[in-house]
C-alpha atoms as a PDB file:
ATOM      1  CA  UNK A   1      42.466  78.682  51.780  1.00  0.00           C
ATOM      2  CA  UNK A   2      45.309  79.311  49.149  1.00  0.00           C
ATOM      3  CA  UNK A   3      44.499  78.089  45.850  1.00  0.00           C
ATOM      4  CA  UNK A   4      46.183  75.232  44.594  1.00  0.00           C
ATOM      5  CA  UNK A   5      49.129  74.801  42.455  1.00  0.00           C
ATOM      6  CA  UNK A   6      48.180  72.638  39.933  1.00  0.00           C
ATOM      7  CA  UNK A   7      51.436  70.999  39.127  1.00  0.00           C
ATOM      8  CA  UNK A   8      52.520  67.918  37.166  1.00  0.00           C
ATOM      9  CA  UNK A   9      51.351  65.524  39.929  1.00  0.00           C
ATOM     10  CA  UNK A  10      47.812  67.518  40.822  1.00  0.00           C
ATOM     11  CA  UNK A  11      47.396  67.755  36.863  1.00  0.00           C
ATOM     12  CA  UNK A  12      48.254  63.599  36.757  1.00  0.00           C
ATOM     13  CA  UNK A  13      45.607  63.101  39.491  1.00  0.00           C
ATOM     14  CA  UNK A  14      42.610  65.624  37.524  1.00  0.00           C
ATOM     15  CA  UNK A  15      43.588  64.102  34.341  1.00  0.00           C
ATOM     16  CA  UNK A  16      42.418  60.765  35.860  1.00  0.00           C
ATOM     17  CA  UNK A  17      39.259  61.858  37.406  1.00  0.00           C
ATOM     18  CA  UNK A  18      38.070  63.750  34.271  1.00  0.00           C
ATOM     19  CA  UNK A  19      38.519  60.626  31.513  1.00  0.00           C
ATOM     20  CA  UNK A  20      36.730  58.013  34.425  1.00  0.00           C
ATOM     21  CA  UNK A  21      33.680  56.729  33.334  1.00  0.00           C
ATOM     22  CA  UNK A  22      33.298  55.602  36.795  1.00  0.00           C
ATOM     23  CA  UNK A  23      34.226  57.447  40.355  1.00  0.00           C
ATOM     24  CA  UNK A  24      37.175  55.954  41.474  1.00  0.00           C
ATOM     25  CA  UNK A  25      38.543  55.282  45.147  1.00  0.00           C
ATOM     26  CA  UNK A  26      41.556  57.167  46.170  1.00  0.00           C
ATOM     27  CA  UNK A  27      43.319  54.050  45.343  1.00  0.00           C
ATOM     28  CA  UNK A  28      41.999  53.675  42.014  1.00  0.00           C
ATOM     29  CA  UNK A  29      43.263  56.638  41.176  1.00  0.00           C
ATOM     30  CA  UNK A  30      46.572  56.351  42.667  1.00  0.00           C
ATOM     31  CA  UNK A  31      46.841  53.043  40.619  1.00  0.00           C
ATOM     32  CA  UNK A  32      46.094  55.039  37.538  1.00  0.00           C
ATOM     33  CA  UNK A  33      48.308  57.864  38.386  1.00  0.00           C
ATOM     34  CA  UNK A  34      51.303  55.576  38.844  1.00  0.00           C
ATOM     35  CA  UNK A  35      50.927  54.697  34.877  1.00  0.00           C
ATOM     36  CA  UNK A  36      52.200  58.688  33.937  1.00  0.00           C
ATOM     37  CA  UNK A  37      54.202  59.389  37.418  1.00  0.00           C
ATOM     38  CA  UNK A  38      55.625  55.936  38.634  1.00  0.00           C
ATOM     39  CA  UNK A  39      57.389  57.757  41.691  1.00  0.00           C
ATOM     40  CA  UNK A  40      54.116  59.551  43.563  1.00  0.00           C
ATOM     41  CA  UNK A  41      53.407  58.597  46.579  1.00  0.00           C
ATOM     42  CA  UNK A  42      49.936  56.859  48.021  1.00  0.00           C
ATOM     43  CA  UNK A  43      49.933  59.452  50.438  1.00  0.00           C
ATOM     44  CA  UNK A  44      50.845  62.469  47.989  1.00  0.00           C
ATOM     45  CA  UNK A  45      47.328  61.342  46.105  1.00  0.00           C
ATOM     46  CA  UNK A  46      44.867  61.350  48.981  1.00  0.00           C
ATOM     47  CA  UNK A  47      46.335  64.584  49.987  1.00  0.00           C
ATOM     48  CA  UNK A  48      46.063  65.772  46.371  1.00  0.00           C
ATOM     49  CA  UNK A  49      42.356  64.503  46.457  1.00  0.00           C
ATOM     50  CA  UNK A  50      41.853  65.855  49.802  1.00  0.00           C
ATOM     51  CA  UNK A  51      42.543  69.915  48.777  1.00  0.00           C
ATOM     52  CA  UNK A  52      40.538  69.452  45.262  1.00  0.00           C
ATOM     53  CA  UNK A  53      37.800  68.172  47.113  1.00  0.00           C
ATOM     54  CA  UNK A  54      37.781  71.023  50.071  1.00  0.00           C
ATOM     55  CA  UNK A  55      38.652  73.544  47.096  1.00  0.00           C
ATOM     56  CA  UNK A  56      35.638  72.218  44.824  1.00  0.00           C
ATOM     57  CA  UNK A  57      37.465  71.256  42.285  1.00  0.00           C
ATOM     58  CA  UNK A  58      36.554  67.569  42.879  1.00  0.00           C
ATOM     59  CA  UNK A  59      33.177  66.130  44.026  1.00  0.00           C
ATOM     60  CA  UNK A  60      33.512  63.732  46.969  1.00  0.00           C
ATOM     61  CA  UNK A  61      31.307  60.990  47.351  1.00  0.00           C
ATOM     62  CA  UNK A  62      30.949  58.951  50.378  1.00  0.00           C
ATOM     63  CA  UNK A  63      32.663  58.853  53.769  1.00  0.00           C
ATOM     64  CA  UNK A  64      36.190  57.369  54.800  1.00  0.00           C
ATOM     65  CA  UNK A  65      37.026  54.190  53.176  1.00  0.00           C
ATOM     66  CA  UNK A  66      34.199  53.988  50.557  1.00  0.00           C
ATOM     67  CA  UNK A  67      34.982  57.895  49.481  1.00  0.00           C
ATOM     68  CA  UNK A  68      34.787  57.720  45.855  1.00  0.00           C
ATOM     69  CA  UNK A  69      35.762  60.807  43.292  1.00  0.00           C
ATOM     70  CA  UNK A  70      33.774  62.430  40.536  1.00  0.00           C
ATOM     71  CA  UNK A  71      35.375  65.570  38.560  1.00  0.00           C
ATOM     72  CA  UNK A  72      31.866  66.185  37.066  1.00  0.00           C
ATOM     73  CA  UNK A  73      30.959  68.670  40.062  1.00  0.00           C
ATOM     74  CA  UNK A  74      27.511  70.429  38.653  1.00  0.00           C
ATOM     75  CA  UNK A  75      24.799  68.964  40.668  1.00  0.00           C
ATOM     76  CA  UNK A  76      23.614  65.537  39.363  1.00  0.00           C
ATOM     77  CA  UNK A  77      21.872  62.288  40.836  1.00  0.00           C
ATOM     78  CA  UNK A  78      23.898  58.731  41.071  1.00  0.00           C
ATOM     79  CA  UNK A  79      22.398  55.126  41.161  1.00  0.00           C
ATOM     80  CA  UNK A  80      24.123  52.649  43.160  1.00  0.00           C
ATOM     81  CA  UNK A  81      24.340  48.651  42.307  1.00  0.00           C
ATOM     82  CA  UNK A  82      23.716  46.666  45.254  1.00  0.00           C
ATOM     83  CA  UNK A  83      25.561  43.683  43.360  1.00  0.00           C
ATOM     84  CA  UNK A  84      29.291  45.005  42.314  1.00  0.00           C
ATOM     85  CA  UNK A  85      28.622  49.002  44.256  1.00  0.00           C
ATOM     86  CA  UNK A  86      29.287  50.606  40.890  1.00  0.00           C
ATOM     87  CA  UNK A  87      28.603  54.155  41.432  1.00  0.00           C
ATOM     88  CA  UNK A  88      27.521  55.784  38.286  1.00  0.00           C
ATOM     89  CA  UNK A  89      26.134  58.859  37.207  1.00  0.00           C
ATOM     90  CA  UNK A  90      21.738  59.138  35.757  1.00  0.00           C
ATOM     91  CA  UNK A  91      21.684  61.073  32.689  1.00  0.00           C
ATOM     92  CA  UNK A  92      18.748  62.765  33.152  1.00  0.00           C
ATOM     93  CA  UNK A  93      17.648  65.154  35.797  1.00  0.00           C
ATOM     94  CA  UNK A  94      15.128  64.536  39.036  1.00  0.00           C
ATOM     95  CA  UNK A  95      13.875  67.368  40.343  1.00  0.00           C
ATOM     96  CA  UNK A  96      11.854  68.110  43.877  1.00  0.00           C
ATOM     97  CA  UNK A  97      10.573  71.078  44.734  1.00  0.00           C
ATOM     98  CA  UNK A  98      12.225  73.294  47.206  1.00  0.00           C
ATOM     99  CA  UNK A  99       9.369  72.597  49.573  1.00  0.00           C
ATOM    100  CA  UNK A 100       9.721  68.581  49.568  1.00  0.00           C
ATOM    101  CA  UNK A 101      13.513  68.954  50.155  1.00  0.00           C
ATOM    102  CA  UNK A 102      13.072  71.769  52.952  1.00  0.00           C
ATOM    103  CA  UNK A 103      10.063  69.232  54.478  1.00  0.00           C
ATOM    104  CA  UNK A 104      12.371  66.427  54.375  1.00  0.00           C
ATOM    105  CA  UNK A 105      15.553  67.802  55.700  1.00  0.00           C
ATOM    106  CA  UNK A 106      13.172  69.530  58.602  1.00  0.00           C
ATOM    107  CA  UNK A 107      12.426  65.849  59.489  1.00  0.00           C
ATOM    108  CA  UNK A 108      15.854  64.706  59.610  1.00  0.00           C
ATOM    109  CA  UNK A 109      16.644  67.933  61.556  1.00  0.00           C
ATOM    110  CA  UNK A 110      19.763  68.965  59.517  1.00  0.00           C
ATOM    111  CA  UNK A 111      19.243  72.479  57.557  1.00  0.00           C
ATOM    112  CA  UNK A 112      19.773  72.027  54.191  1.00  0.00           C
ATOM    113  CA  UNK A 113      22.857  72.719  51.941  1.00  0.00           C
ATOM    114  CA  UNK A 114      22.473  70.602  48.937  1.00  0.00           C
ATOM    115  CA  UNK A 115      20.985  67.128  47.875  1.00  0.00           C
ATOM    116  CA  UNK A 116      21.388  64.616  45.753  1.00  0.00           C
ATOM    117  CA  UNK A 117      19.299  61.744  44.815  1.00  0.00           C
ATOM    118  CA  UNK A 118      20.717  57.817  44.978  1.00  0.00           C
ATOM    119  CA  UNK A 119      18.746  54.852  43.085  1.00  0.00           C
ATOM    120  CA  UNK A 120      19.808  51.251  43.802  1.00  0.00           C
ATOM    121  CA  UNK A 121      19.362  48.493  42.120  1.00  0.00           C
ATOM    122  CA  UNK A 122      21.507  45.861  39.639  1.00  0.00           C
ATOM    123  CA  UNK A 123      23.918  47.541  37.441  1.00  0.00           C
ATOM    124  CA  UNK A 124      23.204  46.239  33.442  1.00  0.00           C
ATOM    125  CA  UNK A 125      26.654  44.230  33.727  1.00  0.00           C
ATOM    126  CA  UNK A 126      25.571  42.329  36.621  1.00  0.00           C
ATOM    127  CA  UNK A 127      21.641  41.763  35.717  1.00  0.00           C
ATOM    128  CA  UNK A 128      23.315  39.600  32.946  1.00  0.00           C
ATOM    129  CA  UNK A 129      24.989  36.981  35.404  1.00  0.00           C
END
């Protein structure tokens, strides 16, 4: 696959990803976008988001309409709030041995390429209501 170009609109669409605290939606980020290039296109960013992702220049979270974006791409564990569905990253590392994660992807019978590790519970901003 060709490398891409990263031009004034994929630059616009990294620039967004890298100063999120949280992992936006394609939509998100097409809202933020449109603040520094008011004449890109919906479709223009999901394409944009598309080739990062497939190039690894992105992370890609989720499937099809709840696909969310993270720039931080290094391997690291989320937790999930079952309240609001914030998506945010754990700042400190969980590790499983190569045997537990071989055992449990033999189980699921998938081989394993990677993991990571979700937590769910209330986010701090919505344990307060």
């Amino acid at each position: 696959m060709e490398k891409m170009r990263l031009n004034a609109n994929v630059r616009a669409v990294l620039d967004v990803l890298q100063s999120a605290e949280s992992h936006p939606t394609a939509q998100e980020v097409y809202e933020s976008v449109r603040k520094v290039r008011p004449s890109i296109g919906v479709a223009t960013v999901y394409r944009i988001l598309n080739q990062l992702g497939e190039q690894g220049m992105v992370k890609v979270l989720g499937r099809e309409s709840e696909c969310r974006y993270d720039a931080r791409t290094q391997r690291h564990d989320h937790a999930v709030c079952t309240e609001c569905g914030a998506l945010l990253d754990i700042p400190v590392e969980i590790t499983l041995s190569n045997e537990v994660l071989a055992r449990a992807a033999q189980a699921a019978g998938i081989r394993l390429d990677s993991h990571e590790i979700r937590i769910y519970g209330r986010c701090l901003n919505c344990d307060k209501g």
